[in-house]
Protein backbone atom coordinates (compact mmCIF):
# COMPACT_ATOMS: atom_id res chain seq x y z
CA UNK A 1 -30.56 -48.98 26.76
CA UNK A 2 -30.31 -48.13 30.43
CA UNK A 3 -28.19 -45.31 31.56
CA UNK A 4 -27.21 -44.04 35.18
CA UNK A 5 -27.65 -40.01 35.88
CA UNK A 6 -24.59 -40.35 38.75
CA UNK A 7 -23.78 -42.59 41.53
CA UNK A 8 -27.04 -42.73 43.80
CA UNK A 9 -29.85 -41.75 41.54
CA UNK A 10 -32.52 -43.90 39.85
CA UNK A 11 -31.29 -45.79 36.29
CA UNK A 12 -33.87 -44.19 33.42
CA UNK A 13 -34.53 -45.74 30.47
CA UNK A 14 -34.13 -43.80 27.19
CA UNK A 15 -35.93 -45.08 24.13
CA UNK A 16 -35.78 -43.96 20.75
CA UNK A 17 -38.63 -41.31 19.81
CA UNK A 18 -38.71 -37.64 20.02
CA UNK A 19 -37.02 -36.51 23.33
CA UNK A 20 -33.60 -38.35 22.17
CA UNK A 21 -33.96 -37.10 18.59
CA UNK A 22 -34.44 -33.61 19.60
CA UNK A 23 -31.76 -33.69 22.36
CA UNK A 24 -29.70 -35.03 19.50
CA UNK A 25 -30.36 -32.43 17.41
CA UNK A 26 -29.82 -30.05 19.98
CA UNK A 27 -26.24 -31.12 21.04
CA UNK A 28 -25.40 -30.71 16.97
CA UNK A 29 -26.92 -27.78 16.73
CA UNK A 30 -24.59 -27.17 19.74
CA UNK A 31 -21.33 -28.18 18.08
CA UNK A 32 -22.31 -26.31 14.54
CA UNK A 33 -22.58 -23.32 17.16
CA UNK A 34 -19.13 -23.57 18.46
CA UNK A 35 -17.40 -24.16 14.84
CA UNK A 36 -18.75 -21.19 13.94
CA UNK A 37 -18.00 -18.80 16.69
CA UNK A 38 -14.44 -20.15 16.63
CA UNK A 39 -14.13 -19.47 12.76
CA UNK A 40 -15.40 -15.94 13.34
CA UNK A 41 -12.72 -15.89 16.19
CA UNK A 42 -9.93 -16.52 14.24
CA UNK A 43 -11.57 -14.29 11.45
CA UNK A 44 -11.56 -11.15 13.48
CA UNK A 45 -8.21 -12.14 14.21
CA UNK A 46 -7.05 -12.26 10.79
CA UNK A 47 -8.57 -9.28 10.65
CA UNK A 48 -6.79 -7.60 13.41
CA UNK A 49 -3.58 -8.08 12.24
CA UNK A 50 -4.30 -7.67 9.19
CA UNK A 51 -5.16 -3.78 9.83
CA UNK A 52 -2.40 -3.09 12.15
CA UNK A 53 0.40 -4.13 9.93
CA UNK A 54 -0.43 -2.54 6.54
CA UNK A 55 -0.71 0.39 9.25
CA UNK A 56 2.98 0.07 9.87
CA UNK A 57 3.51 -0.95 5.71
CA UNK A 58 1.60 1.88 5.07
CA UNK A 59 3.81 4.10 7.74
CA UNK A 60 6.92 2.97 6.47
CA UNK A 61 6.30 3.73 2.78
CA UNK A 62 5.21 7.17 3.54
CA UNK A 63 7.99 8.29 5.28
CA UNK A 64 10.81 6.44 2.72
CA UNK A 65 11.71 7.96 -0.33
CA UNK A 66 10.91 6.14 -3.95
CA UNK A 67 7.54 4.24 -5.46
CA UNK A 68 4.53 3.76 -2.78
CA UNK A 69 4.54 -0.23 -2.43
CA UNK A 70 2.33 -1.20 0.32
CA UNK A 71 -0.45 -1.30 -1.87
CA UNK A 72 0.62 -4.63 -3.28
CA UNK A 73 0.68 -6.54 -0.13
CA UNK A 74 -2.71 -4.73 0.74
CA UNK A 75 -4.27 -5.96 -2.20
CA UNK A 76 -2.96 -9.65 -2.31
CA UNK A 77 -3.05 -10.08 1.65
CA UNK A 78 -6.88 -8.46 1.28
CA UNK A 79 -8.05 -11.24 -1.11
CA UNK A 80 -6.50 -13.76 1.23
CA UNK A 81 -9.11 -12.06 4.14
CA UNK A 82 -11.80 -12.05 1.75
CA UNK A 83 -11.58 -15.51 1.14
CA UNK A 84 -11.08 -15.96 5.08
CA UNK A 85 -14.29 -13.60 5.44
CA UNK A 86 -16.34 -15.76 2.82
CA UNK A 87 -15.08 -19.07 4.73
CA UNK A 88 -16.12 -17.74 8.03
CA UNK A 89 -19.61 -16.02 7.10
CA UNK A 90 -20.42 -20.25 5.83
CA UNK A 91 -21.09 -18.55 2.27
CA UNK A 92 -18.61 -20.73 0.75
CA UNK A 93 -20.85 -23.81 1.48
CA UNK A 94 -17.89 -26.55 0.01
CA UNK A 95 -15.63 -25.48 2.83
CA UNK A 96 -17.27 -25.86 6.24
CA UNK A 97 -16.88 -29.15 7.43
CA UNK A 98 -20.58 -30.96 7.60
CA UNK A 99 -20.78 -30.48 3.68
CA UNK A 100 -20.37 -33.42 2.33
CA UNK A 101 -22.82 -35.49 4.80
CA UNK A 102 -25.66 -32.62 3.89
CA UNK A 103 -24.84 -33.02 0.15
CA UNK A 104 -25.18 -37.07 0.75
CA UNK A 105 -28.22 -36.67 2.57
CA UNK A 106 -29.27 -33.71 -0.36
CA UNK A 107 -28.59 -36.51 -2.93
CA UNK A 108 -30.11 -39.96 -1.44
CA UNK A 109 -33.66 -37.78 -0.66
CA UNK A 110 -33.37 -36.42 -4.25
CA UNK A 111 -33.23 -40.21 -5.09
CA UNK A 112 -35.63 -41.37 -3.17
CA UNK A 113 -38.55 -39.07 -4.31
CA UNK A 114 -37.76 -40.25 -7.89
């Protein structure tokens, strides 16, 4: 396979072999990376929000008369983050999105070495 590094330079010829297996394996390394940092994005996020409006829940209920009942939306809404939490820290290992091909390539090597 010949491939062309821009308009005037010098065509290079990439075989298979280490160099394109490792660059390949760095590029997914690469894209496992960015998944990641964008889950814990959105995680802190969740977070966030999460804090600032059983804040205001909290603030309301204080200051009206009758039964405290933020703590019921702090308690369902904070299983929903730990969830979120467990998602985004990869140790719910069925969720993130490469499972299945690591659990095909867990069970055809298991196969093979029997």
């Amino acid at each position: 396979m010949v491939m062309m590094r821009g308009r005037d330079s010098e065509p290079i010829e990439l075989r298979p072999g280490s160099g394109v297996r490792e660059a390949a394996h760095a590029a997914e390394v690469e894209q496992w990376a960015w998944r990641r940092v964008r889950a814990l994005r959105l995680f802190y996020s969740h977070l966030t929000v999460y804090v600032v409006i059983n804040f205001v829940l909290f603030m309301i209920d204080s200051t009206t008369p009758g039964p405290m009942w933020f703590y019921a939306p702090l308690v369902g809404w904070g299983l929903l983050l730990c969830l979120h939490a467990l998602h985004a820290y990869e140790m719910l290992p069925w969720t993130t999105q490469d499972w299945e091909q690591r659990k095909v390539r867990e069970l055809v090597e298991k196969r093979r070495r029997h």
